[in-house]
Protein backbone atom coordinates (compact mmCIF):
# COMPACT_ATOMS: atom_id res chain seq x y z
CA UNK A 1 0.00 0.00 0.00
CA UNK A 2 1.49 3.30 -0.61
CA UNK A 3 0.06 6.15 1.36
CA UNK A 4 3.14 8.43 -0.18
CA UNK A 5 1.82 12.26 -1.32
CA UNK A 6 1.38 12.42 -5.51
CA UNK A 7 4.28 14.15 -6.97
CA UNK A 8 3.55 17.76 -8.48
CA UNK A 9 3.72 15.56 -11.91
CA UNK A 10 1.14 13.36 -10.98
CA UNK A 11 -1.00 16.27 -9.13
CA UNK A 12 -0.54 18.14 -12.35
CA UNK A 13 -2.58 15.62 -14.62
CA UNK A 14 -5.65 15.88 -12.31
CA UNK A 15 -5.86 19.71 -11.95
CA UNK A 16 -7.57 22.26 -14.41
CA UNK A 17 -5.52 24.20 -16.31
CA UNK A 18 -4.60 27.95 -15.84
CA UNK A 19 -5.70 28.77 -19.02
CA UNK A 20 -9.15 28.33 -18.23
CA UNK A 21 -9.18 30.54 -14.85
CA UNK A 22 -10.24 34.01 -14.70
CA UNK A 23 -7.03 34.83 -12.68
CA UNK A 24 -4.46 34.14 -15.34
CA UNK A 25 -2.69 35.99 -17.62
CA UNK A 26 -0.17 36.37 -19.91
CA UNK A 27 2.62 38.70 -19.04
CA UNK A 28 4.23 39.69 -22.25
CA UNK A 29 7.79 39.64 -20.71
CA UNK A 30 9.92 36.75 -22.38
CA UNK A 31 11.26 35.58 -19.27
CA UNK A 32 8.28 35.21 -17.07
CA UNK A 33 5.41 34.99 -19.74
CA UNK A 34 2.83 33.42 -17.53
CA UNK A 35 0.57 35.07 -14.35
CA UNK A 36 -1.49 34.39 -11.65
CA UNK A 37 -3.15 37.51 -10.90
CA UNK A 38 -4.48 35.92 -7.35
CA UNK A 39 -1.52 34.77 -6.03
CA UNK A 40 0.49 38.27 -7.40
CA UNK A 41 3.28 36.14 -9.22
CA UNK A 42 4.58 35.46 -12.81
CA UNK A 43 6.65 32.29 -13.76
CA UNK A 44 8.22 30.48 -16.94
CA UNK A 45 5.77 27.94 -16.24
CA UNK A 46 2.11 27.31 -15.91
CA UNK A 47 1.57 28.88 -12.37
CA UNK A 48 -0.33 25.76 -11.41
CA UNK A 49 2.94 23.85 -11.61
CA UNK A 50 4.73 26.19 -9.48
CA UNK A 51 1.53 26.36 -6.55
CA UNK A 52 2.10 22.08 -6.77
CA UNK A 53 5.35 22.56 -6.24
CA UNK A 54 4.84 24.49 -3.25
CA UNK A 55 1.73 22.91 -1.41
CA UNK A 56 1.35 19.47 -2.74
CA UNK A 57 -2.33 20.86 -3.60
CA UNK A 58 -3.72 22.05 -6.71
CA UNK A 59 -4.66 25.73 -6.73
CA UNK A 60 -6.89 26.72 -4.60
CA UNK A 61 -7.78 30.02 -5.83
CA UNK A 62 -9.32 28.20 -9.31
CA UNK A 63 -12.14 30.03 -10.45
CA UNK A 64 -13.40 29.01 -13.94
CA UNK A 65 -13.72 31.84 -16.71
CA UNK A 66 -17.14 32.67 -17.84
CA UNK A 67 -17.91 30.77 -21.41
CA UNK A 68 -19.66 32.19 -24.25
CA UNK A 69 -19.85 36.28 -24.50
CA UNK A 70 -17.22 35.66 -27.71
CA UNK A 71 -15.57 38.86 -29.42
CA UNK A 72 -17.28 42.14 -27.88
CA UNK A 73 -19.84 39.97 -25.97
CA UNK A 74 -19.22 42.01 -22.56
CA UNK A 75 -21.21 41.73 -19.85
C-alpha cells in the first residue's frame, strides 16, 4: 500500500488548467510569460505547476472563466 503524497507531476494531470481561470494571464515579458493575478506572481511555467510545487495541492484560488460572450460579448 502506498500512502506516499502524488508528486507535483502526478497532481498536475488531475488539476484544471490555468488557461481556463479568470485569474491568469499572460505577461508579455519573455522571461516570465505566464501570471497568476491571485496569487500576485509570474513564472516560466504554468503557475499551477509552481503552486504544486509548493503545497502538494492544486490551486486553490481556481475560479473558472465565464464561457460564451465571444468577441465584444461584454457583460
Amino acid at each position: 500500500m502506498d500512502d506516499a503524497p502524488p508528486q507535483p507531476a502526478e497532481a498536475a494531470r488531475d488539476t484544471v488548467r490555468c488557461s481556463a481561470c479568470v485569474h491568469y494571464f499572460i505577461t508579455h515579458d519573455p522571461v516570465f510569460p505566464y501570471g497568476c493575478r491571485a496569487l500576485n506572481f509570474k513564472s516560466w511555467r504554468q503557475p499551477m505547476l509552481d503552486v504544486i510545487e509548493a503545497s502538494g495541492r492544486p490551486c486553490l484560488y481556481f475560479l473558472p472563466k465565464r464561457q460564451g460572450g465571444g468577441p465584444g460579448g461584454g457583460a
